[in-house]
N, C-alpha and C. Protein backbone atom coordinates (compact mmCIF):
# COMPACT_ATOMS: atom_id res chain seq x y z
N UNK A 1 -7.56 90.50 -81.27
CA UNK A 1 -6.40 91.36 -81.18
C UNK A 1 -5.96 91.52 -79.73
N UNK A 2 -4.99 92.06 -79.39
CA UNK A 2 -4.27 92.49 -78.11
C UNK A 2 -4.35 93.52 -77.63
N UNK A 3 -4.20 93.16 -76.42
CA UNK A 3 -4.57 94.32 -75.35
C UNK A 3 -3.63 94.64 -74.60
N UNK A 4 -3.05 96.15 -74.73
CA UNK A 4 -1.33 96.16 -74.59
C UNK A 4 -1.93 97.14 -73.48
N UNK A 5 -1.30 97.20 -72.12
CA UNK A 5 -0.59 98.31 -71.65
C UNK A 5 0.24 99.03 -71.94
N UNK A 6 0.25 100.33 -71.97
CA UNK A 6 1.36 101.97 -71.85
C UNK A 6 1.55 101.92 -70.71
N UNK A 7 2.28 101.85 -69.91
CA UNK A 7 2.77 102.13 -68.65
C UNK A 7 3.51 103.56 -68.36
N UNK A 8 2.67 105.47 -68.67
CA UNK A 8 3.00 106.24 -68.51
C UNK A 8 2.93 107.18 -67.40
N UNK A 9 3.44 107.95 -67.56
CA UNK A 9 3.35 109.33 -66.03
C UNK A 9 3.94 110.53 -66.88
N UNK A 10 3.51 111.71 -66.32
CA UNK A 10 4.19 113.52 -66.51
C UNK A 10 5.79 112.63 -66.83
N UNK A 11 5.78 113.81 -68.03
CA UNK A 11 7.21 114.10 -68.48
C UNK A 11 7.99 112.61 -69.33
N UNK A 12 6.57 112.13 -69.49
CA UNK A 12 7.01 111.22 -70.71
C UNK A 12 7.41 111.44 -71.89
N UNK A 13 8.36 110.93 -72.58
CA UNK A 13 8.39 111.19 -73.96
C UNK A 13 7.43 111.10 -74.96
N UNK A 14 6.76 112.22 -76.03
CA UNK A 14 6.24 112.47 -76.72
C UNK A 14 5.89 111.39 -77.92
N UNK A 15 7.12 111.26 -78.29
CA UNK A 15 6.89 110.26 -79.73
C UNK A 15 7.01 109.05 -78.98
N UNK A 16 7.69 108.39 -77.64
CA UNK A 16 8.03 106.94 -77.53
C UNK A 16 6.92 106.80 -77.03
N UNK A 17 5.73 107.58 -76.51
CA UNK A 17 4.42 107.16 -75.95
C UNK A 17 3.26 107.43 -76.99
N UNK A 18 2.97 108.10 -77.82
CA UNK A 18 2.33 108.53 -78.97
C UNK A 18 2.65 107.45 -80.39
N UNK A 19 3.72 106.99 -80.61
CA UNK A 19 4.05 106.06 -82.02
C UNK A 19 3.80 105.23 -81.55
N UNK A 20 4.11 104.55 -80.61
CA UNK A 20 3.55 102.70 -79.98
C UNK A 20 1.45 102.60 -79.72
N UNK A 21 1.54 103.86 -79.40
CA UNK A 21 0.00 103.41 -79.24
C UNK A 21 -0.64 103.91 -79.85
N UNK A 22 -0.35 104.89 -81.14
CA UNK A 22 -1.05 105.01 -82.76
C UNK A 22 -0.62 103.62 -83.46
N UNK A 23 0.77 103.18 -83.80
CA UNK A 23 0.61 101.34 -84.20
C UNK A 23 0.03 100.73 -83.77
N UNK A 24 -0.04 100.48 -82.86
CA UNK A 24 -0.95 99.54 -81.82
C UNK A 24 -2.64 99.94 -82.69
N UNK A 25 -2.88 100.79 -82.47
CA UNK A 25 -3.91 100.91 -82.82
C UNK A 25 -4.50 100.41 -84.22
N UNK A 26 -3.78 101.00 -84.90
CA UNK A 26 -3.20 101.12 -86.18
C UNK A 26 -3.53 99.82 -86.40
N UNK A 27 -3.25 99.05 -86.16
CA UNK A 27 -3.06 97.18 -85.83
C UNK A 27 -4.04 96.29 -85.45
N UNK A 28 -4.90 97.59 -85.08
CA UNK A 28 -6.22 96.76 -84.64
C UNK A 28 -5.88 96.19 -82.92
N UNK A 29 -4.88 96.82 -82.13
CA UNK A 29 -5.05 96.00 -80.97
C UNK A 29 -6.00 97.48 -80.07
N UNK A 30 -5.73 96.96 -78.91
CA UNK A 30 -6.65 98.06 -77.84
C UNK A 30 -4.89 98.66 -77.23
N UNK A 31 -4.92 99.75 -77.13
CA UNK A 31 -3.84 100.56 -76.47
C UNK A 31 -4.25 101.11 -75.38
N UNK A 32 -4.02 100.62 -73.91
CA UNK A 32 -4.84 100.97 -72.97
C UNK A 32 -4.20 101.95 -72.23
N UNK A 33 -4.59 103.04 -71.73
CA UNK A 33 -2.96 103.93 -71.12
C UNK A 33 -3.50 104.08 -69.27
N UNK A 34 -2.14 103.46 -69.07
CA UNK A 34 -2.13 103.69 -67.57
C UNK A 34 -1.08 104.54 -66.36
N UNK A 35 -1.52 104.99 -66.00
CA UNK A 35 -0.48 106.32 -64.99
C UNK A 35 -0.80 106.33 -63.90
N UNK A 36 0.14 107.13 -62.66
CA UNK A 36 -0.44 107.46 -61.47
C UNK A 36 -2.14 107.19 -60.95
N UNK A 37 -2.71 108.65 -61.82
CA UNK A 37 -4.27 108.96 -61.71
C UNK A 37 -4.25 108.74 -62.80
N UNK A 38 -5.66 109.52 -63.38
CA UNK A 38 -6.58 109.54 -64.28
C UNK A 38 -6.79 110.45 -65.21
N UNK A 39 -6.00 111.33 -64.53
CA UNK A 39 -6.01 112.89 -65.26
C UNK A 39 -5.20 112.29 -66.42
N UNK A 40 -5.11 113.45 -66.98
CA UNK A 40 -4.47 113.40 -68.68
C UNK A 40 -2.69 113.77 -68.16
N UNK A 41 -1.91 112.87 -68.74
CA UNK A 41 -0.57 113.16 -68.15
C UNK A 41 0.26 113.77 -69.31
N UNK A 42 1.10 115.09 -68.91
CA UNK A 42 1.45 115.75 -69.51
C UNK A 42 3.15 115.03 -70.47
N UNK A 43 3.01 115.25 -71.55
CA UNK A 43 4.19 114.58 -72.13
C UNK A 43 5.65 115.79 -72.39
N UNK A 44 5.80 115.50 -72.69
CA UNK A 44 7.44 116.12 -73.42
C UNK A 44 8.38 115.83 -73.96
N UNK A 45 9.39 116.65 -75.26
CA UNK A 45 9.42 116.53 -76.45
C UNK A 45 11.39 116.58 -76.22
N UNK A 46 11.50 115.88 -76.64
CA UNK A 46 13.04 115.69 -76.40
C UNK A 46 13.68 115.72 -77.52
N UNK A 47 14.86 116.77 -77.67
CA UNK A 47 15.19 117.02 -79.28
C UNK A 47 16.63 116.94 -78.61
N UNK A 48 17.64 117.09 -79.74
CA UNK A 48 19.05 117.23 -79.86
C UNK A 48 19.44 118.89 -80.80
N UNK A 49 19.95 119.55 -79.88
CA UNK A 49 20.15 120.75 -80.66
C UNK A 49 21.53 121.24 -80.66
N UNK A 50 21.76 121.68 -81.46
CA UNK A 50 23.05 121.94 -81.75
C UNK A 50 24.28 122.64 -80.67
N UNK A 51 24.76 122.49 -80.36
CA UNK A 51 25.92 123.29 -78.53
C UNK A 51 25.46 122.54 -77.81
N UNK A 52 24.49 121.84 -77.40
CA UNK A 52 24.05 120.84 -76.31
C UNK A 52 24.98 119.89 -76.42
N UNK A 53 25.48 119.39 -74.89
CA UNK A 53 25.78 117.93 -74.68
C UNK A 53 24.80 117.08 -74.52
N UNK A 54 23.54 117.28 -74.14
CA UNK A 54 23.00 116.36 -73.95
C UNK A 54 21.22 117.31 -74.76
N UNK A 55 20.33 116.11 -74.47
CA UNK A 55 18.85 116.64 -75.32
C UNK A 55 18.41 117.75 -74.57
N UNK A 56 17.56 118.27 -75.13
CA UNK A 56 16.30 119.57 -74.56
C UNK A 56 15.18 119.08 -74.47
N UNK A 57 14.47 119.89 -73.39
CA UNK A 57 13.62 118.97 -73.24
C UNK A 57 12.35 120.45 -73.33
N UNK A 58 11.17 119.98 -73.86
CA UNK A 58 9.85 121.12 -74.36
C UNK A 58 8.86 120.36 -73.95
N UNK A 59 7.71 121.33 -73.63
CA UNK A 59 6.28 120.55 -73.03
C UNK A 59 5.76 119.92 -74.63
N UNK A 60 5.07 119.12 -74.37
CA UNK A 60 4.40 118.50 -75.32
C UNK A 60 2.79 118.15 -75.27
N UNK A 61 2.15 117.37 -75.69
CA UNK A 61 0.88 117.51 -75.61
C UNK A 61 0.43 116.78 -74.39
N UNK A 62 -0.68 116.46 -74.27
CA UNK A 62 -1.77 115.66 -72.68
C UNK A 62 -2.09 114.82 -73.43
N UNK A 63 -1.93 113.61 -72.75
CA UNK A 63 -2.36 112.20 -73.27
C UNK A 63 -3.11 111.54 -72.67
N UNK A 64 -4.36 111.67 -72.55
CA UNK A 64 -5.73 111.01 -71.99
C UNK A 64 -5.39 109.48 -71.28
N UNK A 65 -5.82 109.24 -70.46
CA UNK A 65 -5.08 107.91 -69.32
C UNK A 65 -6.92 107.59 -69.22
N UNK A 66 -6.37 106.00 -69.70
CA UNK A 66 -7.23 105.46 -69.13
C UNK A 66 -7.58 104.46 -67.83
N UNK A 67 -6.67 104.28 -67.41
CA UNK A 67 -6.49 103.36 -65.80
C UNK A 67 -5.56 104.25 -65.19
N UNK A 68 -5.85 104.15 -63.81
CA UNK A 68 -5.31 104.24 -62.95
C UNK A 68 -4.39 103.19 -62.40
N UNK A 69 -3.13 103.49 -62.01
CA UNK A 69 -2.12 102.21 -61.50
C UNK A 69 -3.11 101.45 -60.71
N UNK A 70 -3.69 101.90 -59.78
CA UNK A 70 -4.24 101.15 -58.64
C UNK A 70 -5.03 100.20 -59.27
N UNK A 71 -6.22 101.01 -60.54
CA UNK A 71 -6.68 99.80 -61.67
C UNK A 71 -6.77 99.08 -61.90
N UNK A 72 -5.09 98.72 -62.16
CA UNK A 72 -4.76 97.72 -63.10
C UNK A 72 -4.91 96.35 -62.73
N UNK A 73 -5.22 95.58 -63.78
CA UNK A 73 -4.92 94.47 -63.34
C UNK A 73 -4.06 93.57 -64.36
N UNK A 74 -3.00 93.45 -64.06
CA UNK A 74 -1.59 92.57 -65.53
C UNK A 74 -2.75 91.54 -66.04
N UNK A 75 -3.13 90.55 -65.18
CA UNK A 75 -4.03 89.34 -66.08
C UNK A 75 -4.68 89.57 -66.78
N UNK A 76 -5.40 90.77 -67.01
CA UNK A 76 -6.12 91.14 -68.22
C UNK A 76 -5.39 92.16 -69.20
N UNK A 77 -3.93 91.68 -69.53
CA UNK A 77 -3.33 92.37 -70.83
C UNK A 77 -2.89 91.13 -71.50
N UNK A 78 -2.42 91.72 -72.42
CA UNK A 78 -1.32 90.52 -73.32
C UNK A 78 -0.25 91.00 -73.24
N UNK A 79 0.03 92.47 -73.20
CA UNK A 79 1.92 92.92 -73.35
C UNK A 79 1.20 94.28 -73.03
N UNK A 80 2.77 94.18 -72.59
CA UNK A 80 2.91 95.76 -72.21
C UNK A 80 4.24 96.18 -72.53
N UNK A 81 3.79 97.73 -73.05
CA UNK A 81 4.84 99.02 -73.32
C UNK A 81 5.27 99.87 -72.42
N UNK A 82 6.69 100.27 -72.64
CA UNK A 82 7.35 101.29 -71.39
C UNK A 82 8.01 102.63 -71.97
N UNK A 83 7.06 103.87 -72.52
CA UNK A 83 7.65 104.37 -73.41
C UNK A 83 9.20 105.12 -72.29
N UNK A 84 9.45 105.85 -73.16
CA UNK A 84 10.62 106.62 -72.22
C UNK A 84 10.43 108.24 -71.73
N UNK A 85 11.60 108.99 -71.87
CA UNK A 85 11.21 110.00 -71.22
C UNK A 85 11.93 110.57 -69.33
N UNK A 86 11.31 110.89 -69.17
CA UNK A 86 11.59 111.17 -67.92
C UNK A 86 10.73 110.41 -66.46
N UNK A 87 9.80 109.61 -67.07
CA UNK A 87 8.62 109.53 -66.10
C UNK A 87 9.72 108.00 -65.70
N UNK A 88 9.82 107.26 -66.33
CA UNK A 88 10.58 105.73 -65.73
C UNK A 88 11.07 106.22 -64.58
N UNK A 89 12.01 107.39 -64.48
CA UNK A 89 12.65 107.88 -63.51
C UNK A 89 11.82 107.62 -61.97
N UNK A 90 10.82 108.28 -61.97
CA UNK A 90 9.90 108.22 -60.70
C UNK A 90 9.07 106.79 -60.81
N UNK A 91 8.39 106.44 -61.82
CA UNK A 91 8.13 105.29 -61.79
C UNK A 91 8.20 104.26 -61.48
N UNK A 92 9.55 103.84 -61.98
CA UNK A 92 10.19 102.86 -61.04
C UNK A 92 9.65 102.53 -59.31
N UNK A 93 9.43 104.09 -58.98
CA UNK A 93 9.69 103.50 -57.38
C UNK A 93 8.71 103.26 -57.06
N UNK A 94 7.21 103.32 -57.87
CA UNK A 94 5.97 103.36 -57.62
C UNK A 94 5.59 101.94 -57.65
N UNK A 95 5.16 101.96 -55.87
CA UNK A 95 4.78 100.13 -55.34
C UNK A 95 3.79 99.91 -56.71
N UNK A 96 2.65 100.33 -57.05
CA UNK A 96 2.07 100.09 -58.26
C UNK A 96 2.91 99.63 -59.47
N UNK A 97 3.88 100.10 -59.91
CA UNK A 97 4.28 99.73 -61.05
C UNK A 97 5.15 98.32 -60.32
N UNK A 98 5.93 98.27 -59.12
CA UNK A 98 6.74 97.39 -58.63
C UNK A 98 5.31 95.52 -59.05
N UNK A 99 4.22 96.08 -58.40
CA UNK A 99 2.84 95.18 -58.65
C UNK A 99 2.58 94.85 -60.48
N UNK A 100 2.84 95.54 -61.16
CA UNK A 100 2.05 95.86 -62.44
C UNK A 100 3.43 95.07 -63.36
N UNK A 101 4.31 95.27 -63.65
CA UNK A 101 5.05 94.60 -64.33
C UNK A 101 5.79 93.65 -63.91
N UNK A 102 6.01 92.50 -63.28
CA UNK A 102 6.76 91.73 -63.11
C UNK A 102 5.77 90.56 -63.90
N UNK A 103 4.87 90.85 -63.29
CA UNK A 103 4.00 89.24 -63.96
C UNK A 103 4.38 89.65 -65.83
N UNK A 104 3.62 90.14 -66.24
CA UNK A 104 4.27 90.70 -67.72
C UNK A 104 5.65 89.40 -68.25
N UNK A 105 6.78 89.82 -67.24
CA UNK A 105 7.82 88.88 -67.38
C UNK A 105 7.64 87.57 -67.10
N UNK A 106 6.83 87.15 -65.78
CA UNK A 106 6.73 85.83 -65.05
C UNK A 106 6.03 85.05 -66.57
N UNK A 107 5.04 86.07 -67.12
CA UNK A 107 4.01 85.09 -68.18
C UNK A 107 4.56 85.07 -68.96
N UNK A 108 6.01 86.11 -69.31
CA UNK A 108 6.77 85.54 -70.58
C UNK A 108 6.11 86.56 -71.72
N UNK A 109 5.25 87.74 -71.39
CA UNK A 109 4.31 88.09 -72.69
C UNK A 109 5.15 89.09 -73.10
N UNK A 110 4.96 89.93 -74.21
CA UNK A 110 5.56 90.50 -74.83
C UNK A 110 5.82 91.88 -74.01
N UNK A 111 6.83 92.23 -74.22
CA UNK A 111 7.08 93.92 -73.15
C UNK A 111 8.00 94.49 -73.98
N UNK A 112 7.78 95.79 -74.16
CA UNK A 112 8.28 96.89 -75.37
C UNK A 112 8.76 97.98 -74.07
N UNK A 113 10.24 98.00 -74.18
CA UNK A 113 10.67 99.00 -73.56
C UNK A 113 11.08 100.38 -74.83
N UNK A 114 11.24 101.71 -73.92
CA UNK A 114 11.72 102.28 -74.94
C UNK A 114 12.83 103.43 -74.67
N UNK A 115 13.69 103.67 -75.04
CA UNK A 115 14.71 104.96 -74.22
C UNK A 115 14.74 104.52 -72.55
N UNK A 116 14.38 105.49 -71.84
CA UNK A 116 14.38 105.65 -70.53
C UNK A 116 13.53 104.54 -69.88
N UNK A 117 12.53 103.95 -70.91
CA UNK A 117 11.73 103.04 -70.34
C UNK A 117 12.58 101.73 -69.76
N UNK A 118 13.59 101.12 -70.11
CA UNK A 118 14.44 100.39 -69.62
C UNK A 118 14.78 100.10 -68.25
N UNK A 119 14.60 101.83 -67.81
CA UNK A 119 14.73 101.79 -65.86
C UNK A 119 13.86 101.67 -65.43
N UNK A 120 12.54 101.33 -65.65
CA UNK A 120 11.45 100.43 -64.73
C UNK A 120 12.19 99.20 -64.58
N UNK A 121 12.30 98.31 -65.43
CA UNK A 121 12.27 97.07 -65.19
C UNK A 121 14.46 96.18 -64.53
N UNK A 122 14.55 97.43 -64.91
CA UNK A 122 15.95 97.61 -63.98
C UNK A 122 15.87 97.59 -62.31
N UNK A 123 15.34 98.41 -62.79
CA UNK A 123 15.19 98.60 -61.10
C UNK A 123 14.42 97.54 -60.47
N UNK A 124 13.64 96.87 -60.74
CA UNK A 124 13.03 95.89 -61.02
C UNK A 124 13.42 94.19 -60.97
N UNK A 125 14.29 94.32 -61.07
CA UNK A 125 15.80 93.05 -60.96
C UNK A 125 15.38 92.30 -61.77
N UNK A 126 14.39 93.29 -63.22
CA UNK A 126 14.08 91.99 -64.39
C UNK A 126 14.61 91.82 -65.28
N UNK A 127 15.94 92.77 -65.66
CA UNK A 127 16.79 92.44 -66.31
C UNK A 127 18.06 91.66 -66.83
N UNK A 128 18.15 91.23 -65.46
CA UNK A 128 19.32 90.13 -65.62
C UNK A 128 19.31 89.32 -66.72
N UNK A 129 20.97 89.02 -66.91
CA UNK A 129 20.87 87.83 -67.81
C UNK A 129 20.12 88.19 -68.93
N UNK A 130 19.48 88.99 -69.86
CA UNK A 130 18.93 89.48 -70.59
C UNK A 130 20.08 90.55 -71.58
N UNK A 131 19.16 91.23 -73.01
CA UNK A 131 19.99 91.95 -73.27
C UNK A 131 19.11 92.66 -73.70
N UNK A 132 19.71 94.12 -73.72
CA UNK A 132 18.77 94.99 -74.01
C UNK A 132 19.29 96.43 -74.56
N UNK A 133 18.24 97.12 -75.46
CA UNK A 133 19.06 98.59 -75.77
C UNK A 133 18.24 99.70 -74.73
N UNK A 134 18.65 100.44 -74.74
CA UNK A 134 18.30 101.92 -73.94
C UNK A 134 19.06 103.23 -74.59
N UNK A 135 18.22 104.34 -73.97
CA UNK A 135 19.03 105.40 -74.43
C UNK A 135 20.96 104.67 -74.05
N UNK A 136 21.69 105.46 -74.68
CA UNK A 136 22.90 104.81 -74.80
C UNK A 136 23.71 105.43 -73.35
N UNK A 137 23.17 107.12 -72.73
CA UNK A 137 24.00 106.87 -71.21
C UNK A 137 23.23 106.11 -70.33
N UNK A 138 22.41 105.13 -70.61
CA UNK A 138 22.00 104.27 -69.55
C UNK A 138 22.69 103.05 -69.54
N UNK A 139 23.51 102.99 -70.72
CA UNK A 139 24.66 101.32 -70.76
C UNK A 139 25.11 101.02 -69.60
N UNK A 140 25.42 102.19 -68.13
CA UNK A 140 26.25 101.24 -66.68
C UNK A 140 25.14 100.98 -66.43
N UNK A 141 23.52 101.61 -66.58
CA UNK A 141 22.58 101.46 -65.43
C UNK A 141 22.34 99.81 -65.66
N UNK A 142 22.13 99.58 -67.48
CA UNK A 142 21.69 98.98 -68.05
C UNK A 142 22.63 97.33 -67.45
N UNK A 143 24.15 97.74 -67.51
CA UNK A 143 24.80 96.65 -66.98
C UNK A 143 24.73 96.52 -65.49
N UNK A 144 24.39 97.42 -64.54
CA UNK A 144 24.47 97.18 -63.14
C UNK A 144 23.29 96.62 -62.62
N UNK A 145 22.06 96.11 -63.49
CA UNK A 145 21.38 95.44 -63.12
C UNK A 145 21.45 93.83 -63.63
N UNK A 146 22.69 93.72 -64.34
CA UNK A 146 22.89 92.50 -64.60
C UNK A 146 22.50 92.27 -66.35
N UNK A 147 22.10 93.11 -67.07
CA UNK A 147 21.86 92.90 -68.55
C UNK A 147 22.86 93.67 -68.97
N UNK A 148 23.13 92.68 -70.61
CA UNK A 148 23.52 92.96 -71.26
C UNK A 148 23.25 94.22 -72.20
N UNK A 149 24.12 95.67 -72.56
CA UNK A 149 23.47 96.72 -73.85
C UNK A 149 23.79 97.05 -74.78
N UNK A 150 22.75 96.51 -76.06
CA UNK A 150 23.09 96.40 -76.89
C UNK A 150 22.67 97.99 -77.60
N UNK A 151 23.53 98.25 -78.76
CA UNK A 151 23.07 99.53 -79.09
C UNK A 151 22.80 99.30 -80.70
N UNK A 152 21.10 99.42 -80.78
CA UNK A 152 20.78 98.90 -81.52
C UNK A 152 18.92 99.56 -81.75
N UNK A 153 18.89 99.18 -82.46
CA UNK A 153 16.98 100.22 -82.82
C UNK A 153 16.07 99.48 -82.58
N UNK A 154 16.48 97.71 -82.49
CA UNK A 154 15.35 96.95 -82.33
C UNK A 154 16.13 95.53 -82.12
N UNK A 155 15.76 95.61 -80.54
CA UNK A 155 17.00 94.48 -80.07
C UNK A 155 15.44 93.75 -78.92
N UNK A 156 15.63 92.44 -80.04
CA UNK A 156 14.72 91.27 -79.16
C UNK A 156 15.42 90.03 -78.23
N UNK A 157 14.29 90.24 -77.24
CA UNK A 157 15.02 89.35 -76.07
C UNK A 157 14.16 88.36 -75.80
N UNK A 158 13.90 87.37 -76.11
CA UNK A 158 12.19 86.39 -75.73
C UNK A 158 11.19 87.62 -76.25
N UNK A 159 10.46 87.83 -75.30
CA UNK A 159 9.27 88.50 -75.75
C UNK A 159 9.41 90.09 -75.85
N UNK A 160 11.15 90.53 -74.84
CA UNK A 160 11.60 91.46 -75.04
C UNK A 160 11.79 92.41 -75.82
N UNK A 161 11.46 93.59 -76.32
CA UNK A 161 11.73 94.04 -77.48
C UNK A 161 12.08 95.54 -76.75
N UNK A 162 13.37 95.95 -77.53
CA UNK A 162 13.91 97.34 -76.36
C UNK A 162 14.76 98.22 -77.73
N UNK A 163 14.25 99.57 -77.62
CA UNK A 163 15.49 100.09 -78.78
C UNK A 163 16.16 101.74 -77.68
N UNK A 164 16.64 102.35 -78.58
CA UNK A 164 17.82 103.32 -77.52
C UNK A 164 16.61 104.55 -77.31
N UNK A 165 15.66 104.90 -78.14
CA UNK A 165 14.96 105.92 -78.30
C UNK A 165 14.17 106.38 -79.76
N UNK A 166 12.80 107.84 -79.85
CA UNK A 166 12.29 107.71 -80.86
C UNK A 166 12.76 107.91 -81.88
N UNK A 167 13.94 107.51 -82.64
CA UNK A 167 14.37 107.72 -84.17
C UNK A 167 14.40 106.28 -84.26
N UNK A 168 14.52 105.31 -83.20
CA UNK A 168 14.60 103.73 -83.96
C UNK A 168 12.84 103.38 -83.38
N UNK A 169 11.73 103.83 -83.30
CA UNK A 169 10.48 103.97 -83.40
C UNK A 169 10.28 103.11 -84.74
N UNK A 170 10.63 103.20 -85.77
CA UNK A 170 9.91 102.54 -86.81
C UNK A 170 10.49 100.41 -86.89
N UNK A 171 11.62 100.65 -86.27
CA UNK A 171 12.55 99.35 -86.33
C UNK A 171 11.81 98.95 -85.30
N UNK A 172 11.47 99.26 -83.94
CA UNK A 172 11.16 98.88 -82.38
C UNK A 172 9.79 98.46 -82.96
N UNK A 173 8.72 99.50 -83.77
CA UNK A 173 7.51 99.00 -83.69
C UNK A 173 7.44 97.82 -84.60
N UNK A 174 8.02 97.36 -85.98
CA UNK A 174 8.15 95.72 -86.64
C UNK A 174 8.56 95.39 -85.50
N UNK A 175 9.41 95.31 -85.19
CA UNK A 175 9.80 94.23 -84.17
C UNK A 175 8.80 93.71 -83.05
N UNK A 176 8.45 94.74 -82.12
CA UNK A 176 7.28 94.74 -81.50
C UNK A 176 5.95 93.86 -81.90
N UNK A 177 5.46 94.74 -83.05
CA UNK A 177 4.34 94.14 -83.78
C UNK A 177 4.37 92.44 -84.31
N UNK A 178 5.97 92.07 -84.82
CA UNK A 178 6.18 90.52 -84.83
C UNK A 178 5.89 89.99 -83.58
N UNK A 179 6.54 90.28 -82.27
CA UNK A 179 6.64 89.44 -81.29
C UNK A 179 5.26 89.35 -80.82
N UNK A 180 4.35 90.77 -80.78
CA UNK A 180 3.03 90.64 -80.61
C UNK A 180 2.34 89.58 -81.41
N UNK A 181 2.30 89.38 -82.18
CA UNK A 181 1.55 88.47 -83.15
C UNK A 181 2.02 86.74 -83.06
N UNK A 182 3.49 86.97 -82.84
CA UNK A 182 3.83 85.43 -82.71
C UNK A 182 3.35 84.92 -80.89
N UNK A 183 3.23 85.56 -80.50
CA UNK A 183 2.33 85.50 -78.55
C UNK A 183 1.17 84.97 -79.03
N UNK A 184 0.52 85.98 -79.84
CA UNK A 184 -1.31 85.90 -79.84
C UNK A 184 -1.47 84.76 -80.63
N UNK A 185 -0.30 84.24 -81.43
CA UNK A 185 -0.59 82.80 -82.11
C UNK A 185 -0.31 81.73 -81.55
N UNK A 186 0.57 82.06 -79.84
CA UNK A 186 0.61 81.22 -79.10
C UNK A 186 1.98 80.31 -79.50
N UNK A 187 2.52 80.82 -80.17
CA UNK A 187 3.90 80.24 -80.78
C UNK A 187 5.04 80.26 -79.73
């Protein structure tokens, strides 16, 4: 089975970091979770409520981390996940993550973005020429790095697999879980 990176930090989304690595599991692969430190990184719960223009945001539970960025090492995964949230935000700028995901792309292996997770690899200049979904006000970020956005629950790109956020969770993880499996068969 496979050995996926979470690529999380504080103020991640709840369900886009919690549903990928209960499937994962679920699946029989290893769900390895990696952040800043080591400590347990705090999540949060992003709803749509009624008079809002935009989501709310509530603390959510601690999600036990098992690597440290500094840790990591990409050659020993098969794919990696980018849930969403708020953490991509700071992430992005973290020389660690700048180190930690590009190879991911260079090897072609499978990478699961999700909502907000999209702006790592934006920022990142790994989106070009690509197409991809994200939460839906990220469509200029999404085009000013040169990709295409599609708005869609489970939009595959090569090994790409990207949806807007957690209500297309069940479409993102088939999708996911195919591309995982057609990698590990070497297809």
């Amino acid at each position: 089975m496979a050995r996926v990176l979470v690529l999380t930090g504080d103020a991640a989304e709840e369900l886009d970091s919690m549903y990928p690595i209960f499937r994962l599991r679920e699946g029989g692969h290893e769900a390895v979770v990696a952040a800043p430190t080591t400590r347990p990184v705090r999540l949060v719960v992003h709803d749509f409520e009624p008079g809002w223009d935009a989501y709310t945001e509530k603390p959510g539970h601690l999600l036990p981390v098992d690597l440290a960025f500094a840790d990591v090492d990409p050659a020993e995964f098969d794919a990696l996940v980018i849930p969403g949230g708020r953490a991509p935000e700071y992430l992005r700028a973290d020389p660690e993550v700048a180190r930690i995901v590009p190879p991911f792309f260079a090897r072609e292996l499978p990478v699961g973005t999700i909502c907000h997770g999209a702006q790592v690899p934006a920022a990142l200049g790994l989106l070009r020429g690509r197409t991809t979904a994200a939460f839906p006000p990220l469509k200029p970020d999404v085009e000013q790095a040169g990709a295409t956005f599609a708005d869609a629950p489970d939009v595959v790109d090569g090994a790409m697999v990207s949806c807007r956020g957690w209500p297309d969770l069940p479409e993102w993880s088939r999708a996911f879980l195919r591309v995982l499996e057609k990698a590990s068969q070497g297809s």
